[in-house]
C-alpha atoms as a PDB file:
ATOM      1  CA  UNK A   1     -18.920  -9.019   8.880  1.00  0.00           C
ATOM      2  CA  UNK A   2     -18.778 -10.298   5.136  1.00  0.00           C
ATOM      3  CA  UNK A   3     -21.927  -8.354   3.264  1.00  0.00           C
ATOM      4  CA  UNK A   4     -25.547 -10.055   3.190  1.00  0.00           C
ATOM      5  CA  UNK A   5     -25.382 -11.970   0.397  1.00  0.00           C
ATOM      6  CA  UNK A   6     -21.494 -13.121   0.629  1.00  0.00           C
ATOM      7  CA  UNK A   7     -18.914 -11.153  -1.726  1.00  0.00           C
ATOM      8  CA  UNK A   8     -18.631 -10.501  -5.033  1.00  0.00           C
ATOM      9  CA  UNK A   9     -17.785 -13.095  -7.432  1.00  0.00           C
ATOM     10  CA  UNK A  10     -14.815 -10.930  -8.409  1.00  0.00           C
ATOM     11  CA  UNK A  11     -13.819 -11.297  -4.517  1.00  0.00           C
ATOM     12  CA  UNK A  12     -14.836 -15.221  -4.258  1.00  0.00           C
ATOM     13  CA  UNK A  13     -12.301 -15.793  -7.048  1.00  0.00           C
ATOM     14  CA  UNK A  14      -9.403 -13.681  -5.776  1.00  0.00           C
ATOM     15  CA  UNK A  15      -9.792 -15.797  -2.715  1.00  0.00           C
ATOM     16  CA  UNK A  16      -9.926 -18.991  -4.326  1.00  0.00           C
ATOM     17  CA  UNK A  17      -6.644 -17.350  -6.138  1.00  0.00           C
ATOM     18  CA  UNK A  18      -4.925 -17.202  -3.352  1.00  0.00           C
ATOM     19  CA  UNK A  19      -5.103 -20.728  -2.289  1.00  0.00           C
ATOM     20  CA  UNK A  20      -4.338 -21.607  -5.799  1.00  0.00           C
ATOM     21  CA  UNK A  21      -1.055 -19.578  -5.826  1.00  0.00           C
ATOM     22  CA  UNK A  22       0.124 -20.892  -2.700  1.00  0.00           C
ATOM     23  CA  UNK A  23      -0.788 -24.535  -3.447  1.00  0.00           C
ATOM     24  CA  UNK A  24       1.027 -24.409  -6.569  1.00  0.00           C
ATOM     25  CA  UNK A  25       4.338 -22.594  -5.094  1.00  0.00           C
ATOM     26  CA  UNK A  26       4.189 -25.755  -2.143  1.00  0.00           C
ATOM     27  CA  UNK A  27       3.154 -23.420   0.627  1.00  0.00           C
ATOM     28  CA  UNK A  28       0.983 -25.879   1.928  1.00  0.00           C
ATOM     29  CA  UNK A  29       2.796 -28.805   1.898  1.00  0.00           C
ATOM     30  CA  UNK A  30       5.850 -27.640   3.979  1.00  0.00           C
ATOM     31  CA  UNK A  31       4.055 -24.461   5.523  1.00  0.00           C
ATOM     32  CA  UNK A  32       6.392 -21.711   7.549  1.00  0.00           C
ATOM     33  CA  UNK A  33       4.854 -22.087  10.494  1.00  0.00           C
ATOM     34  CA  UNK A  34       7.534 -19.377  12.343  1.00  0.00           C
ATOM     35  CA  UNK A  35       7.861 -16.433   9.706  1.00  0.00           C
ATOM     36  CA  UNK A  36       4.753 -15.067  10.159  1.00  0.00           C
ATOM     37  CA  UNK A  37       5.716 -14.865  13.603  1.00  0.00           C
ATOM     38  CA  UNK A  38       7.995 -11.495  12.850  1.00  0.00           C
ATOM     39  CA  UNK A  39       6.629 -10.249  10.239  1.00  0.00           C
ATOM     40  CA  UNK A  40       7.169  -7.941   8.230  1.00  0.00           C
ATOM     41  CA  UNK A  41      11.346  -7.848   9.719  1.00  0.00           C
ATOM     42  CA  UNK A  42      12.451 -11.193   7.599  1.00  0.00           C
ATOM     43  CA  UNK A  43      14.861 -11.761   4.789  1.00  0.00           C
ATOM     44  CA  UNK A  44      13.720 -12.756   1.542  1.00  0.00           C
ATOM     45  CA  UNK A  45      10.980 -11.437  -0.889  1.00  0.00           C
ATOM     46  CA  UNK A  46       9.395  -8.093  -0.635  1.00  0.00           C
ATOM     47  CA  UNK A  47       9.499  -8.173   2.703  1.00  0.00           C
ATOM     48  CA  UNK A  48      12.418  -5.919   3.606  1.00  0.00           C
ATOM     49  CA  UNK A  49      10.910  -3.629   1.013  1.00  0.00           C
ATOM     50  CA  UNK A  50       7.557  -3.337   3.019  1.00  0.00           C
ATOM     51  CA  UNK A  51       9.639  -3.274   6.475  1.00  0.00           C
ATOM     52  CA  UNK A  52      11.449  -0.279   5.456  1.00  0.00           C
ATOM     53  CA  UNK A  53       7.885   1.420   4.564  1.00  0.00           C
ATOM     54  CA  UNK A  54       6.290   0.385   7.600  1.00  0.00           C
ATOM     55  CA  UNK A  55       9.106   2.040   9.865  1.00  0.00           C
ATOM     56  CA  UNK A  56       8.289   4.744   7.587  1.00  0.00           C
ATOM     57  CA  UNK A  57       4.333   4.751   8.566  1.00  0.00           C
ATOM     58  CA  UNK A  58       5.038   4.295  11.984  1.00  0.00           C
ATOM     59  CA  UNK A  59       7.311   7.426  11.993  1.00  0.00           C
ATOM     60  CA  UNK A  60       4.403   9.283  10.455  1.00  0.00           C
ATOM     61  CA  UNK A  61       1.867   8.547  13.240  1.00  0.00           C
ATOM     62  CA  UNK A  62       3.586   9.307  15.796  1.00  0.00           C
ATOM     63  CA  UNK A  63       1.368   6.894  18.175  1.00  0.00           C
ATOM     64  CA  UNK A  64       0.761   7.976  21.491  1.00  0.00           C
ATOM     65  CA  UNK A  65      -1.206   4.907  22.059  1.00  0.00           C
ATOM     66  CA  UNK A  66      -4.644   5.902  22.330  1.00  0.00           C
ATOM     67  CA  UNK A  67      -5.494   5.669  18.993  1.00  0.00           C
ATOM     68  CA  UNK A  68      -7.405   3.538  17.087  1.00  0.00           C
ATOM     69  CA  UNK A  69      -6.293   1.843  14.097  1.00  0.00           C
ATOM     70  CA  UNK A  70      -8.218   0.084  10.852  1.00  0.00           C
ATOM     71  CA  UNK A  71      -5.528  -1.968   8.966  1.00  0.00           C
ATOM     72  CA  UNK A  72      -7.517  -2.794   4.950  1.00  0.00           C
ATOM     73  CA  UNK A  73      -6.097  -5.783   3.772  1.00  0.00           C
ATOM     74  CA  UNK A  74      -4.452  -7.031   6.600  1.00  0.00           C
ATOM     75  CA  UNK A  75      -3.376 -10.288   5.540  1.00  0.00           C
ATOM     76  CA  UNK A  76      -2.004 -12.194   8.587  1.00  0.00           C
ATOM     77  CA  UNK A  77      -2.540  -8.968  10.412  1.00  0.00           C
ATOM     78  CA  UNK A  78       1.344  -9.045  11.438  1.00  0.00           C
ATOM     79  CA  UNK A  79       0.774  -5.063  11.318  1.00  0.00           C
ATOM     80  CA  UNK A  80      -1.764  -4.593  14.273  1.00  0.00           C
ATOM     81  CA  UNK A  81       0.476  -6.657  16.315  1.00  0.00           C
ATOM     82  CA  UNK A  82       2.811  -3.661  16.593  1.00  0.00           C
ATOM     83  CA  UNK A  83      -0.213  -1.437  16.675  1.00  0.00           C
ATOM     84  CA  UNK A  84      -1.578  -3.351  19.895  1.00  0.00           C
ATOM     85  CA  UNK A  85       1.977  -3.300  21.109  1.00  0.00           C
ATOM     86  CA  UNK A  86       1.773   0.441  21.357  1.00  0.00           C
ATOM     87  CA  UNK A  87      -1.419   0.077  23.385  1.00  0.00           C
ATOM     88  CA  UNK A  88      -3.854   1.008  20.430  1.00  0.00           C
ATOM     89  CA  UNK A  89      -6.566  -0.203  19.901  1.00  0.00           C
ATOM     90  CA  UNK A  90      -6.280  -2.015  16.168  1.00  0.00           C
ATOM     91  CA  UNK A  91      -8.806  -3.717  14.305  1.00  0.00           C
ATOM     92  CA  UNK A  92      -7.644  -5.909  11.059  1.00  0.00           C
ATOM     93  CA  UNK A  93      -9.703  -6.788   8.064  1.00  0.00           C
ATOM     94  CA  UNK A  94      -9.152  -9.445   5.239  1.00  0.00           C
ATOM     95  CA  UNK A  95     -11.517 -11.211   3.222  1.00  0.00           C
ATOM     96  CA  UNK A  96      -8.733 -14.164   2.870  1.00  0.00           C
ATOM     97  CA  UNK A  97      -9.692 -16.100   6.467  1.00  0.00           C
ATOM     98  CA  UNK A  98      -6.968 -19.071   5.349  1.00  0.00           C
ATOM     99  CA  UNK A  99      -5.008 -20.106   8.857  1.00  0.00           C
ATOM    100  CA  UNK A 100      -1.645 -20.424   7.703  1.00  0.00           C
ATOM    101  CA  UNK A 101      -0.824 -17.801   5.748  1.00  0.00           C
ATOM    102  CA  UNK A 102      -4.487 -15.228   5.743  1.00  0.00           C
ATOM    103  CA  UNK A 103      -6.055 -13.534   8.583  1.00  0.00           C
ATOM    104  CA  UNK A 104      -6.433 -17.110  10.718  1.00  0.00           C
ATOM    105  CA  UNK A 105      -3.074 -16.623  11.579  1.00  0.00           C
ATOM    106  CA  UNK A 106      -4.049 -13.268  13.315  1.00  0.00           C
ATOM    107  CA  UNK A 107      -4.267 -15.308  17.031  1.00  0.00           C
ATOM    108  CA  UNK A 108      -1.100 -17.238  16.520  1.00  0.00           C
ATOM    109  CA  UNK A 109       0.606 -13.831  16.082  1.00  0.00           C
ATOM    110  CA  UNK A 110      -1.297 -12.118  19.112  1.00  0.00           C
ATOM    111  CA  UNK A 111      -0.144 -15.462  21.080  1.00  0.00           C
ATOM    112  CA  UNK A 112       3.449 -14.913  20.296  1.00  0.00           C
ATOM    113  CA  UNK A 113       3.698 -11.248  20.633  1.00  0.00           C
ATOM    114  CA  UNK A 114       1.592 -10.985  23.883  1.00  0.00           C
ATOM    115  CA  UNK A 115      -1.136  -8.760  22.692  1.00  0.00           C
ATOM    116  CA  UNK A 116      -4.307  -8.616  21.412  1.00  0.00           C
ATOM    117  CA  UNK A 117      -5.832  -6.969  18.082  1.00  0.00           C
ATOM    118  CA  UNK A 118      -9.249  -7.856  16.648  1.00  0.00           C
ATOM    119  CA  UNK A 119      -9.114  -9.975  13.338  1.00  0.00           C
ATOM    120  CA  UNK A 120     -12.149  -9.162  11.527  1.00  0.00           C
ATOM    121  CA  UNK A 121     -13.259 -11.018   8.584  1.00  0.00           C
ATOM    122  CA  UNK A 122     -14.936  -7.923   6.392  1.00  0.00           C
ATOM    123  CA  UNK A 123     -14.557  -6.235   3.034  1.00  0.00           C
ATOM    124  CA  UNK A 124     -12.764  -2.903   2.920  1.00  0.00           C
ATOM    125  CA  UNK A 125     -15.086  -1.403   0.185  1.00  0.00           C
ATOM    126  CA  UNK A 126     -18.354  -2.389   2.597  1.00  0.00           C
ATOM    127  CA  UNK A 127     -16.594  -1.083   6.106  1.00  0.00           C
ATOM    128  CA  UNK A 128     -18.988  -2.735   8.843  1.00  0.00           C
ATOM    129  CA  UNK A 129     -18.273   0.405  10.832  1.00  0.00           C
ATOM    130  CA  UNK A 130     -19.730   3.363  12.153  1.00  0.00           C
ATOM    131  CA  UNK A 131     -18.967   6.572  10.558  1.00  0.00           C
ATOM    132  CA  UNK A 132     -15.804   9.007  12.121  1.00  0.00           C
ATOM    133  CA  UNK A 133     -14.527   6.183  14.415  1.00  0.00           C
ATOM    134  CA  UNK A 134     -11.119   5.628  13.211  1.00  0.00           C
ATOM    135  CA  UNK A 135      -7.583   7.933  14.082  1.00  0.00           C
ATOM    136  CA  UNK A 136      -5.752   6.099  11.491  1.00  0.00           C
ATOM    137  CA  UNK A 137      -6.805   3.885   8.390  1.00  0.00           C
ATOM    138  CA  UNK A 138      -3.692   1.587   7.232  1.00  0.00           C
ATOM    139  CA  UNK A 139      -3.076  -0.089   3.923  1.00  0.00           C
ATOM    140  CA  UNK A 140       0.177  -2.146   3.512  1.00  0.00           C
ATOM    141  CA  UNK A 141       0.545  -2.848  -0.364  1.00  0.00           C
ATOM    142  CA  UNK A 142      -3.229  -3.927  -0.180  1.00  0.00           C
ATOM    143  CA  UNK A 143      -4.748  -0.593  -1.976  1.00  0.00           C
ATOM    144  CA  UNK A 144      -3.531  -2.098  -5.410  1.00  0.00           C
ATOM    145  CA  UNK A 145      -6.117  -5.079  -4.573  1.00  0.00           C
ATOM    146  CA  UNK A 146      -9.063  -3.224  -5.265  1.00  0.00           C
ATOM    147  CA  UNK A 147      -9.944  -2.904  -8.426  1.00  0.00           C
ATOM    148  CA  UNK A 148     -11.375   0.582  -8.225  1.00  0.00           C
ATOM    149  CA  UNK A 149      -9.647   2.805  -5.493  1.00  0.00           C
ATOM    150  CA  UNK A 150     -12.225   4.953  -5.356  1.00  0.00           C
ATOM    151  CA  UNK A 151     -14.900   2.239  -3.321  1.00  0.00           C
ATOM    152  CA  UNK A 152     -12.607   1.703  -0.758  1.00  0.00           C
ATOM    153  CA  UNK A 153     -11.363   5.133  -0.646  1.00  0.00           C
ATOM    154  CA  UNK A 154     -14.763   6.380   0.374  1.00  0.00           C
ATOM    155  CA  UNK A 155     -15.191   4.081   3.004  1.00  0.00           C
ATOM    156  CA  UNK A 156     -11.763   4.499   4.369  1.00  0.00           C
ATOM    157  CA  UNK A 157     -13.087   8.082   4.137  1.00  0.00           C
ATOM    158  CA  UNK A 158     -16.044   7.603   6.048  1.00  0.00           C
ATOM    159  CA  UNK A 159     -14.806   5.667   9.130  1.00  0.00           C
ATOM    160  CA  UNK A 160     -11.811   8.212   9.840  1.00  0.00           C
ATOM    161  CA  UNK A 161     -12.079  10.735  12.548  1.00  0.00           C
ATOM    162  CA  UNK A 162     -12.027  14.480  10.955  1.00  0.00           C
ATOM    163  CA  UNK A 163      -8.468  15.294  11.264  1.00  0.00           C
ATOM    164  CA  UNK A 164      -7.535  11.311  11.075  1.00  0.00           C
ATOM    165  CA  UNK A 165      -4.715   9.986   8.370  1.00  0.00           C
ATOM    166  CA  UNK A 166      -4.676   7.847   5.969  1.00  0.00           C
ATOM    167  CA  UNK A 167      -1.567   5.761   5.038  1.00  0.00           C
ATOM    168  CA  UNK A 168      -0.756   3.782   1.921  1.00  0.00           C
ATOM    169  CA  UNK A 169       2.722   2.097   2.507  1.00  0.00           C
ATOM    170  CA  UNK A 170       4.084  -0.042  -0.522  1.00  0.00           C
ATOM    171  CA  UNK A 171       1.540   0.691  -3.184  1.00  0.00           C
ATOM    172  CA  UNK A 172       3.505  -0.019  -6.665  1.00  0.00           C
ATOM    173  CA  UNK A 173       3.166   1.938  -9.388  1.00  0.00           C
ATOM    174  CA  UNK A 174       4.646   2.236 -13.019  1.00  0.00           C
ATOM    175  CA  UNK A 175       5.861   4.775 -15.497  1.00  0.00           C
ATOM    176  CA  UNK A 176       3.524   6.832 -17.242  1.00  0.00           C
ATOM    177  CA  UNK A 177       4.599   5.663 -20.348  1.00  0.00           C
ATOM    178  CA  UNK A 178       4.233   2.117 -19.351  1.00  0.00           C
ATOM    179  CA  UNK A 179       0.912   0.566 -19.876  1.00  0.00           C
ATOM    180  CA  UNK A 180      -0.694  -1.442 -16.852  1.00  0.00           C
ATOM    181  CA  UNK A 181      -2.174  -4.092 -19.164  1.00  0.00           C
ATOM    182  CA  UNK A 182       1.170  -5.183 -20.131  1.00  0.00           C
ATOM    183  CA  UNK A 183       2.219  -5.423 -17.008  1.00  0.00           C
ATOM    184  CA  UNK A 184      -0.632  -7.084 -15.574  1.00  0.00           C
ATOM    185  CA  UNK A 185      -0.353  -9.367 -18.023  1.00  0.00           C
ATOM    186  CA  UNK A 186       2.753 -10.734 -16.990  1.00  0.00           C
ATOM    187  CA  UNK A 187       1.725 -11.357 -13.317  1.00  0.00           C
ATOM    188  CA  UNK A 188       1.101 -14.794 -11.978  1.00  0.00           C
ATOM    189  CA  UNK A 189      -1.179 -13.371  -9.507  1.00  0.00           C
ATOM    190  CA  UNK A 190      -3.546 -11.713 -12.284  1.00  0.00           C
ATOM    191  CA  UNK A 191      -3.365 -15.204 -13.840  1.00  0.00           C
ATOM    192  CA  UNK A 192      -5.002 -16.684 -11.254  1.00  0.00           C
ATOM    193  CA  UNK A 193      -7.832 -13.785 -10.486  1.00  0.00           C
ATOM    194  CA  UNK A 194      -6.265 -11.721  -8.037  1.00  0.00           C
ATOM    195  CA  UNK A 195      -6.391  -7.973  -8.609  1.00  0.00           C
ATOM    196  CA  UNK A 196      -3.030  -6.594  -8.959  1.00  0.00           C
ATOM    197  CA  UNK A 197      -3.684  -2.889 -10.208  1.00  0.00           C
ATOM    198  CA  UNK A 198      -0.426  -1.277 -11.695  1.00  0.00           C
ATOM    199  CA  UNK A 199      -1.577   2.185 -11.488  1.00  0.00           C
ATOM    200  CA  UNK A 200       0.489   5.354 -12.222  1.00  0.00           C
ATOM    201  CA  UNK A 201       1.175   7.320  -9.255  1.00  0.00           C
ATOM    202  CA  UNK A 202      -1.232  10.472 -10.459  1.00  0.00           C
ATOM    203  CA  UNK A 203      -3.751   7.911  -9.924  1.00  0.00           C
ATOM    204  CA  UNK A 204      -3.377   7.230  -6.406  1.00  0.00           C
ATOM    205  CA  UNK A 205      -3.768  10.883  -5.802  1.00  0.00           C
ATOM    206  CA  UNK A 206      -6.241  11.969  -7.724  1.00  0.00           C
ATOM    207  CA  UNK A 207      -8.348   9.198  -6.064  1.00  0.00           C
ATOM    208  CA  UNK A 208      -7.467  10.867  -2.716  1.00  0.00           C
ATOM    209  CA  UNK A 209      -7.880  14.171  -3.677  1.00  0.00           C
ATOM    210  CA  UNK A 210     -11.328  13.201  -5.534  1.00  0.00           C
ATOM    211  CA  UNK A 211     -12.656  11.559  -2.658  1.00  0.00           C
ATOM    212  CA  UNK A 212     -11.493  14.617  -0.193  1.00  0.00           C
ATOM    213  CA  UNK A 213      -8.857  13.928   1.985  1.00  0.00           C
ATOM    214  CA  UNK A 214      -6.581  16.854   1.878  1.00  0.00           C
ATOM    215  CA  UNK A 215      -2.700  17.371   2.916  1.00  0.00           C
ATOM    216  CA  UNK A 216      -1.708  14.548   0.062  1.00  0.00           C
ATOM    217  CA  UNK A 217       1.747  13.368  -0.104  1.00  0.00           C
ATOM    218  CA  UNK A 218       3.219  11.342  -2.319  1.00  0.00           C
ATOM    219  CA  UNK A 219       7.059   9.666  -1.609  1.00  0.00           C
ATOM    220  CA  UNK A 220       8.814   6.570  -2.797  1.00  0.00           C
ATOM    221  CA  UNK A 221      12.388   5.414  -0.862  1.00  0.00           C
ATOM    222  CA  UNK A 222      14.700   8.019  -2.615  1.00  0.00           C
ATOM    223  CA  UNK A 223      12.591  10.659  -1.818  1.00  0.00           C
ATOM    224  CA  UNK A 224      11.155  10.206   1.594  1.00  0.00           C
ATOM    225  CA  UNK A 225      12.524  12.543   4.438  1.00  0.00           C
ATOM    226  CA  UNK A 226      15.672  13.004   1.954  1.00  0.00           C
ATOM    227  CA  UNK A 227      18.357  16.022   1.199  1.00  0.00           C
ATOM    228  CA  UNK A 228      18.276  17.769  -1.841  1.00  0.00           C
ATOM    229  CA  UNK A 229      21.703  16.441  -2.750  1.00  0.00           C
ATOM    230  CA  UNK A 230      20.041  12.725  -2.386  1.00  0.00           C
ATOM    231  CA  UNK A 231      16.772  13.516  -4.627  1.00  0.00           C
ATOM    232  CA  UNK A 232      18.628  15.448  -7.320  1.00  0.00           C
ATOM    233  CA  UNK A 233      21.025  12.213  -7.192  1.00  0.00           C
ATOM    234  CA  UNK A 234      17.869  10.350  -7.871  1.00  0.00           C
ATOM    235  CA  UNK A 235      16.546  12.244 -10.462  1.00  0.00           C
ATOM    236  CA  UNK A 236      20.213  11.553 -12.698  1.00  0.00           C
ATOM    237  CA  UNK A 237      20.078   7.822 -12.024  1.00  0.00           C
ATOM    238  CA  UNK A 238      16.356   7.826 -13.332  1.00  0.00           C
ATOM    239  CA  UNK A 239      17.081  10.378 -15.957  1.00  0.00           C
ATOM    240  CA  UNK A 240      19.723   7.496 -17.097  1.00  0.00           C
ATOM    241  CA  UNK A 241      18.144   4.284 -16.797  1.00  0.00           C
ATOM    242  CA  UNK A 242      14.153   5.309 -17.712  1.00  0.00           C
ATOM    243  CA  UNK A 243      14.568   6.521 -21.081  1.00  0.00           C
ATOM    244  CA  UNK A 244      16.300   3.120 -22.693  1.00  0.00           C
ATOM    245  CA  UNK A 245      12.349   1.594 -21.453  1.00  0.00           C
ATOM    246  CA  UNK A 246      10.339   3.453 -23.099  1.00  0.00           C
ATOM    247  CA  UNK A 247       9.229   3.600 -26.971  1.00  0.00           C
ATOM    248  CA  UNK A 248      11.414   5.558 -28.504  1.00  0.00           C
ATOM    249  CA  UNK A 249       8.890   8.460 -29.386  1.00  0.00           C
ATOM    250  CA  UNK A 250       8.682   9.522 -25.806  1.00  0.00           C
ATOM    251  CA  UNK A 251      12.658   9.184 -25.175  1.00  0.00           C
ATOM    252  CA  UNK A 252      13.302  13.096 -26.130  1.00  0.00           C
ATOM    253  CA  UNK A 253      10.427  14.239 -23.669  1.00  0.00           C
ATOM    254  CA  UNK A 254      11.755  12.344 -20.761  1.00  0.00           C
ATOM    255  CA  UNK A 255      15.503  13.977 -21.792  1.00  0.00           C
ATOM    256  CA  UNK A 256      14.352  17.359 -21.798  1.00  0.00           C
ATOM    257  CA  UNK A 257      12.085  17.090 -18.847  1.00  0.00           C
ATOM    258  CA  UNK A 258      14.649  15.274 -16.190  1.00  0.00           C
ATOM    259  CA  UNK A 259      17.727  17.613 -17.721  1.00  0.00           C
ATOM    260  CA  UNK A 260      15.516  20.451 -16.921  1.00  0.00           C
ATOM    261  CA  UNK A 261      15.088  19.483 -13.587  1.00  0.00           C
ATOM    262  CA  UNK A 262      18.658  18.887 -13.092  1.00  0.00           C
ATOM    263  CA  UNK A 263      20.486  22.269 -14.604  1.00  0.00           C
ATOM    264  CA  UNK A 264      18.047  24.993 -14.053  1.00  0.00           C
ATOM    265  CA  UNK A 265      16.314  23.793 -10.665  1.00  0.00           C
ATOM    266  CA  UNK A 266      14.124  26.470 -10.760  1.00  0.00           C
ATOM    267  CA  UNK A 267      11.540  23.982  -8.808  1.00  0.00           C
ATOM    268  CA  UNK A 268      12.100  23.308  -5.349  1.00  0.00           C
ATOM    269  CA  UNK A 269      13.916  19.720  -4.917  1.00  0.00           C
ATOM    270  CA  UNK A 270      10.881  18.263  -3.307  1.00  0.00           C
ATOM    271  CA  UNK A 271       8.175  19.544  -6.554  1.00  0.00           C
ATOM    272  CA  UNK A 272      11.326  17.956  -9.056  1.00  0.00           C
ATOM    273  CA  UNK A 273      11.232  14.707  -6.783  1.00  0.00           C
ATOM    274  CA  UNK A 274       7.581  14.579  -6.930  1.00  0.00           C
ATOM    275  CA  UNK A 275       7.366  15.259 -10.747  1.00  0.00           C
ATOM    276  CA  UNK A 276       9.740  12.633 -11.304  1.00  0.00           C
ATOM    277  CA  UNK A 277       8.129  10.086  -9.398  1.00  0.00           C
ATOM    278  CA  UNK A 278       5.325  10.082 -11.555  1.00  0.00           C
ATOM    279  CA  UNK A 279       7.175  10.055 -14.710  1.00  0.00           C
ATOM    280  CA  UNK A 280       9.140   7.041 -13.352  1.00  0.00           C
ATOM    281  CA  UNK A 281       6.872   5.354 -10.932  1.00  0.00           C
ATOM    282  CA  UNK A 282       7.975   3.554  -7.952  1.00  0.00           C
ATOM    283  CA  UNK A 283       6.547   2.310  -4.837  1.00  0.00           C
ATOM    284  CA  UNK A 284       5.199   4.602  -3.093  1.00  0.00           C
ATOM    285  CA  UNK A 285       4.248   5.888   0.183  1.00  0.00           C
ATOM    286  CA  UNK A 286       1.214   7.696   0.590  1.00  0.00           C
ATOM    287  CA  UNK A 287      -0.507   9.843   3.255  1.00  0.00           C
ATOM    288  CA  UNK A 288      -3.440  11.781   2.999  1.00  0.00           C
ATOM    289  CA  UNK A 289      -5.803  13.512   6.025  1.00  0.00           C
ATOM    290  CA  UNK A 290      -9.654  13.472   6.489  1.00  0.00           C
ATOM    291  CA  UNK A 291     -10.610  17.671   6.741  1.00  0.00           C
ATOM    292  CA  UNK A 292     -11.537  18.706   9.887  1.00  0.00           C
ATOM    293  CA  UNK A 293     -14.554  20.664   8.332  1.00  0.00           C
END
C-alpha cells in the first residue's frame, strides 16, 4: 500500500533511522523477543507513560465492538491487538516493516493474544482508503512523526465516518517559550533523520481545528478527568518550577499570568488548566470529532 513511486526520501531515511538507532543501542544483537508481547503494560521507558494514556483513549471510545479502527503509526501494532480483542475490526499502518521491533511483529502479537488485526504497510499522509470508512482514527505518540500535521490530518480527516473521533494519545509538546529547534537539536532520534516535532500544544489544535474536526480537547495527566482542587494544585507546582526555565524576560509574564489564575479564578478550573497547559506544555492527550454535516 506504499505510494507508486515508493516514499519520500524524507520517509526512506527515517526508516533507515530507525534501524540505525536500534543497531547502535544493541537491539539487534540481544533482541526482546517477549516485551512486545504486552505491550504497551511493561516497566521501563516511556512505556508506562503511554499505558496510562492508552487506558485513557480506551475510556474515551467507549467500544462497543463494532467499530472500526485505523491506528497511524502503529509501530508493532501492540494497540490493535486490544482493539481486535474488543471484536473491532482494526487496521494498523507503519511505514517501518522491520520484524522485531516494526510492524513485522504485528503476527507474532496476533499469535500470542489470539486475535487478528490487519498490519498494513502504508503511509498515513497517502491513506490507501476509501473516504468516511473509519469510527475511530488512533495515533499513539506517532502524530509528532510527521513533519507537517496538517498532511496527515487531512487524511485522517477524510477516512473518518461523520461523527467519528480522532485520538492523539502521548503527543509531547513544549513550553511556549521554549524553542523546538533547541530541543530537537538535542535528540538522538533527529540525529539520525527521524522526525521528532516538538510542537507547542496551540499547534496541535489549531491543526485540528484548521483542518475541521470540531469538539477539540486538549488534556495532559494532571488535567484529564481531574477535580478542581487537583488542577489548581497543578497550576502552583507549574507556576513554581516553569519560570526558573525560561529567559528571564518572560519570567514576570508567566508570574502574573499563573498567580492570576490561582487568586482570582475568575476562569473556570478547566479554561485555567487548559491555558496553562499551553504555557507549560506537556504530553498531551488529544481528541477531536469529524462534523456530522
Amino acid at each position: 500500500m506504499i505510494p507508486t513511486g515508493g516514499l519520500e526520501a524524507s520517509k526512506v531515511r527515517e526508516t533507515e533511522g530507525w534501524i540505525s538507532l536500534r543497531k547502535k543501542s544493541g537491539a539487534y544483537d540481544d533482541p526482546d523477543l517477549v516485551t512486545s508481547l504486552s505491550l504497551p503494560y511493561v516497566d521501563g521507558g516511556v512505556w508506562p507513560h503511554i499505558a496510562r494514556m492508552f487506558d485513557f483513549a480506551l475510556q474515551e471510545m467507549d467500544l462497543r465492538g463494532d467499530e472500526i479502527i485505523l491506528d497511524i503509526g502503529a509501530g508493532q501494532g501492540w494497540a490493535c491487538r486490544y482493539f481486535a480483542a474488543k471484536d473491532c475490526r482494526a487496521i494498523a499502518i507503519d511505514i517501518d516493516a522491520d520484524e522485531l521491533y516494526g510492524l513485522g511483529k504485528a503476527w507474532a502479537i496476533m499469535e500470542h493474544a489470539g486475535v487478528y488485526f490487519e498490519p498494513v504497510l502504508a503511509d498515513g499522509e497517502n491513506l490507501p482508503f476509501f473516504s468516511n470508512k473509519f469510527d475511530v482514527v488512533f495515533f499513539s505518540a506517532a502524530l509528532h512523526h510527521f513533519e507537517e500535521f496538517g498532511k496527515v490530518l487531512r487524511q485522517a480527516y477524510k477516512v473518518l465516518k461523520p461523527g467519528g473521533l480522532i485520538i492523539g494519545a502521548g503527543e509531547p509538546s513544549v513550553s511556549v517559550f521554549t524553542p523546538e529547534q533547541e530541543v530537537q537539536a538535542s535528540l538522538p532520534e533527529a540525529q539520525e533523520g527521524i522526525t521528532e516535532r516538538r510542537p507547542k500544544a496551540f499547534e496541535y489544535w489549531w491543526c485540528l481545528r484548521r483542518v475541521g474536526f470540531k469538539a477539540t480537547r486538549i488534556d495532559t495527566f494532571e488535567t484529564y478527568n481531574a477535580s478542581p482542587v487537583e488542577i489548581y494544585r497543578w497550576i502552583a507546582a507549574v507556576r513554581r518550577n516553569l519560570p526558573p526555565a525560561v529567559r528571564l524576560r518572560y519570567r514576570p509574564l508567566i508570574w502574573l499570568v499563573l498567580s492570576f489564575l490561582l487568586v482570582f479564578r475568575v476562569f473556570p478550573c478547566e479554561w485555567a488548566g487548559l491555558l496553562t497547559l499551553h504555557i507549560n506544555g506537556g504530553n498531551l492527550f488529544m481528541r477531536a470529532v469529524k462534523p456530522t454535516k
